[in-house]
Protein backbone atom coordinates (compact mmCIF):
# COMPACT_ATOMS: atom_id res chain seq x y z
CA UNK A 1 87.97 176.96 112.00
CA UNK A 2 89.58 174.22 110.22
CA UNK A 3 88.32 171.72 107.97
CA UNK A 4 88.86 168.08 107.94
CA UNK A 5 87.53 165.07 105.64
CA UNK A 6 87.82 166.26 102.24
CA UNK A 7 85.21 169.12 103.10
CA UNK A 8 82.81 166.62 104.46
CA UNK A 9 82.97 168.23 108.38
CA UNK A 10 84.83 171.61 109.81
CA UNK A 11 86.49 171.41 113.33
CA UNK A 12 86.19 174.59 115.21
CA UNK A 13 88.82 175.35 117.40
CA UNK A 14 88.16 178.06 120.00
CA UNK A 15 90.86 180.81 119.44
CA UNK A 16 91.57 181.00 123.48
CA UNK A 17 93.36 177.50 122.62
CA UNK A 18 96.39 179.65 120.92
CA UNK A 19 95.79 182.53 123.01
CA UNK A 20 93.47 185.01 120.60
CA UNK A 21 90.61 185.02 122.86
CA UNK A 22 89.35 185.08 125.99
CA UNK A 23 85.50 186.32 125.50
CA UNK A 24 82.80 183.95 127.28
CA UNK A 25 82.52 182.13 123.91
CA UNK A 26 86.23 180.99 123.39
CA UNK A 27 87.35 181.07 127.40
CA UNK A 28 85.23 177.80 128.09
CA UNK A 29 84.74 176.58 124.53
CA UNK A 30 85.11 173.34 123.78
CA UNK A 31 86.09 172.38 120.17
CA UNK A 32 83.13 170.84 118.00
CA UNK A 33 82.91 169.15 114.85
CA UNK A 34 79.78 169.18 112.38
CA UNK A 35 79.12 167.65 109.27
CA UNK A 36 78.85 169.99 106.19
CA UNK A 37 75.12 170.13 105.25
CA UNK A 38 73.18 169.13 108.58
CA UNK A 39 70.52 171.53 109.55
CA UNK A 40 71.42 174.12 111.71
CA UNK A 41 68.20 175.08 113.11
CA UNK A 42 68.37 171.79 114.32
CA UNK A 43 71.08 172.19 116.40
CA UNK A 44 70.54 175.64 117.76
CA UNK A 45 69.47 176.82 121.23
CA UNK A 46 68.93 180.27 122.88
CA UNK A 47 69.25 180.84 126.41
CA UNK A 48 68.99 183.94 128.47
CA UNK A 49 72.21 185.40 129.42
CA UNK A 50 73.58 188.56 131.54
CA UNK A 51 74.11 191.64 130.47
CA UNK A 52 77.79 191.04 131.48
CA UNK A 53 78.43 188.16 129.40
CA UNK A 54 76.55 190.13 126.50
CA UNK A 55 78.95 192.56 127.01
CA UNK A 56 81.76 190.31 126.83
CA UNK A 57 80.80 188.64 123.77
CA UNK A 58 79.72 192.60 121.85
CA UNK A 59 83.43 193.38 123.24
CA UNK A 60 85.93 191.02 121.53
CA UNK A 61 83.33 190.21 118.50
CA UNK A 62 81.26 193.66 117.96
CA UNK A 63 84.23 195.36 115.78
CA UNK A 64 82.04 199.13 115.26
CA UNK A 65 80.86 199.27 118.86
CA UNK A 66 82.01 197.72 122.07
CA UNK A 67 79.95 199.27 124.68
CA UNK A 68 76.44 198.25 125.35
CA UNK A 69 74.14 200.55 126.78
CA UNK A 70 71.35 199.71 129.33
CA UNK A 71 68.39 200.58 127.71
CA UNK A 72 68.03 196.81 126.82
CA UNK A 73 64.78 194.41 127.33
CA UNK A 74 66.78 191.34 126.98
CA UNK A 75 69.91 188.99 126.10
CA UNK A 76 70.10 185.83 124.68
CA UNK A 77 73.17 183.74 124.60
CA UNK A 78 73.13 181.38 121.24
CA UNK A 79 74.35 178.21 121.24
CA UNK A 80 75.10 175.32 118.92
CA UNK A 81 75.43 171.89 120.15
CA UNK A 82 75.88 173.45 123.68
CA UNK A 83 78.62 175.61 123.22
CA UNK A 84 78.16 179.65 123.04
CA UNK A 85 78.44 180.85 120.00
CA UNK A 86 77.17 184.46 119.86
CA UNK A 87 75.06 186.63 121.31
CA UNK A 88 71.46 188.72 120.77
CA UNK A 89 70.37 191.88 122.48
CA UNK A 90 66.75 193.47 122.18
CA UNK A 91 65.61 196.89 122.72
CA UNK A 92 63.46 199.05 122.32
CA UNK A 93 64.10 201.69 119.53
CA UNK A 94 66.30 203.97 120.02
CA UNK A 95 63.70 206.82 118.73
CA UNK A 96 60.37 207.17 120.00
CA UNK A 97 58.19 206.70 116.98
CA UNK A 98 58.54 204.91 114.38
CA UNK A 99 56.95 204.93 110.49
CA UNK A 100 55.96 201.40 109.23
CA UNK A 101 55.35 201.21 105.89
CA UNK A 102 52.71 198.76 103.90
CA UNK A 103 52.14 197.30 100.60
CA UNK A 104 48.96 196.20 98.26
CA UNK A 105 48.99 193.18 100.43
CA UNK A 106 49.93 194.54 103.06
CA UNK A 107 53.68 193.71 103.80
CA UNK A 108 56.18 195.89 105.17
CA UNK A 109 57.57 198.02 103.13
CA UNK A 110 61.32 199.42 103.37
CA UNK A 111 61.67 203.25 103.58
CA UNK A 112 62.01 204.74 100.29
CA UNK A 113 65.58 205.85 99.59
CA UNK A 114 66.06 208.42 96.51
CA UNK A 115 69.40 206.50 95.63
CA UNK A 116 70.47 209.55 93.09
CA UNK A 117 70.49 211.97 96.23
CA UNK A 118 73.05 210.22 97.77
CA UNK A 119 77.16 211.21 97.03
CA UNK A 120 77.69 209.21 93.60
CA UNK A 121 80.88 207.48 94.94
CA UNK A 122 78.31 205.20 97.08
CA UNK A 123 75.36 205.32 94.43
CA UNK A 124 76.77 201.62 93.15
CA UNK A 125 76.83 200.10 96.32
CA UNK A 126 73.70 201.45 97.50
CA UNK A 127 71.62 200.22 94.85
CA UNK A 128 73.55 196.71 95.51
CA UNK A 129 73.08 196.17 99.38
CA UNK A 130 69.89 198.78 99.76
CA UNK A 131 66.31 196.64 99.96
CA UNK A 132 64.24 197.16 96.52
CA UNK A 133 61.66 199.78 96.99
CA UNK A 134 59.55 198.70 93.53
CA UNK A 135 56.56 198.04 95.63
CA UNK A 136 54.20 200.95 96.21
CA UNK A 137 53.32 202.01 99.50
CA UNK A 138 49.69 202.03 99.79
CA UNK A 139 49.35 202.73 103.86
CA UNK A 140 51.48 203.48 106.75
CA UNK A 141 51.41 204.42 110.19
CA UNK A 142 53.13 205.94 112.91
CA UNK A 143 54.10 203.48 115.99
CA UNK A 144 55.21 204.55 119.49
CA UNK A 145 58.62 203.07 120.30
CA UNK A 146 57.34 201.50 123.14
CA UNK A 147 55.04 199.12 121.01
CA UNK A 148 58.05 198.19 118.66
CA UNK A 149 61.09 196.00 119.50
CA UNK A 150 63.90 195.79 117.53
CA UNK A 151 66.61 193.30 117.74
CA UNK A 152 69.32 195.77 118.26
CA UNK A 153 72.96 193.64 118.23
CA UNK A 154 73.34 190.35 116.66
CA UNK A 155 76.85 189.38 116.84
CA UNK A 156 78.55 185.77 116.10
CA UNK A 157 81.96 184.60 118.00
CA UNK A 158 82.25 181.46 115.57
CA UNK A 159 82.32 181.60 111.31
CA UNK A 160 78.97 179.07 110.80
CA UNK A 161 77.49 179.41 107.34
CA UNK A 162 73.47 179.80 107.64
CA UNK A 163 74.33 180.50 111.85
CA UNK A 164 73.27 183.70 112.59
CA UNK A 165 70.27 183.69 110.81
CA UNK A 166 69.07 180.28 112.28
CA UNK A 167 69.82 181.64 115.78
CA UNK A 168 67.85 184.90 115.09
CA UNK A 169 65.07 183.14 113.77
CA UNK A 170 65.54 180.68 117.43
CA UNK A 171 65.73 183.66 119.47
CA UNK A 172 62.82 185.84 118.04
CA UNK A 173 60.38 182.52 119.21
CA UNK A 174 62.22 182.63 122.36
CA UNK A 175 61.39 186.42 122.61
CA UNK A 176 58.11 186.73 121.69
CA UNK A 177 57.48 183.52 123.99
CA UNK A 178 58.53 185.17 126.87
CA UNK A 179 57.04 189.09 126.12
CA UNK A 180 53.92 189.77 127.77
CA UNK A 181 54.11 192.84 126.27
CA UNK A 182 52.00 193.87 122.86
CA UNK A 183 54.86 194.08 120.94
């Protein structure tokens, strides 16, 4: 990615243009300029893909884990201003039930995580990057896995600011559009 007019607008380039690539994103990509500050959501799509070209894209971009198994419901192939740009797979979980937590009003509630059980060389970080569990969990319940799905790899080919979560929020309609399931 390169940026041009005085930070007005970045070019991306697709890497497969000096060689560095060759995943379904950069093999075909064609390089696109945007202005600095448009709306993203705006210019984001989802479409269905294969589980090959998932693959593909969780291969060269997916650094911790390149193979993807089959246990998947579905794979969307994101796009901005019709060029691929990452990928989304979802699944069911992995483990058969699941605990949801819920708040006074009833929210969701992260799992409660005693931070000074943890090794004390991560105790720092945890309470940095782990969710705030302040509010008191007045209910839960216990799902079956089958009535949960979770959106199991998100992975980006191209460095957007404010992509990946515009095309996750694009691809959950997308999902639950399509599910005739009572997920």
């Amino acid at each position: 990615m390169s940026t041009h007019s005085a930070s007005k607008s970045f070019q991306h380039r697709p890497p497969a243009d000096t060689g560095e690539c060759s995943c379904p994103i950069h093999v075909d990509g064609d390089p696109f300029t945007a202005p600095l500050g448009i709306r993203f959501a705006d210019h984001v799509a989802v479409q269905p893909i294969d589980r090959e070209t998932a693959a593909a894209v969780y291969e060269a971009h997916h650094s911790y884990m390149g193979s993807l198994p089959s246990v998947n419901l579905a794979h969307h192939g994101l796009y901005f201003q019709d060029s691929l740009v990452g990928a989304i797979t979802y699944r069911y979980p992995l483990i058969s039930k699941k605990r949801i937590r819920y708040g006074v009003d009833g929210q969701l509630c992260p799992e409660p995580v005693e931070i000074e059980s943890l090794p004390a060389e991560i105790r720092a970080t945890a309470r940095q990057v782990l969710p705030s569990t302040d509010t008191p969990v007045v209910d839960s319940e216990v799902i079956s896995g089958d009535s949960l799905v979770e959106a199991a790899r998100i992975c980006m080919g191209v460095r957007m600011p404010n992509l990946a979560s515009a095309a996750l929020a694009r691809s959950q309609e997308r999902f639950l559009q399509a599910d005739d399931r009572d997920t």
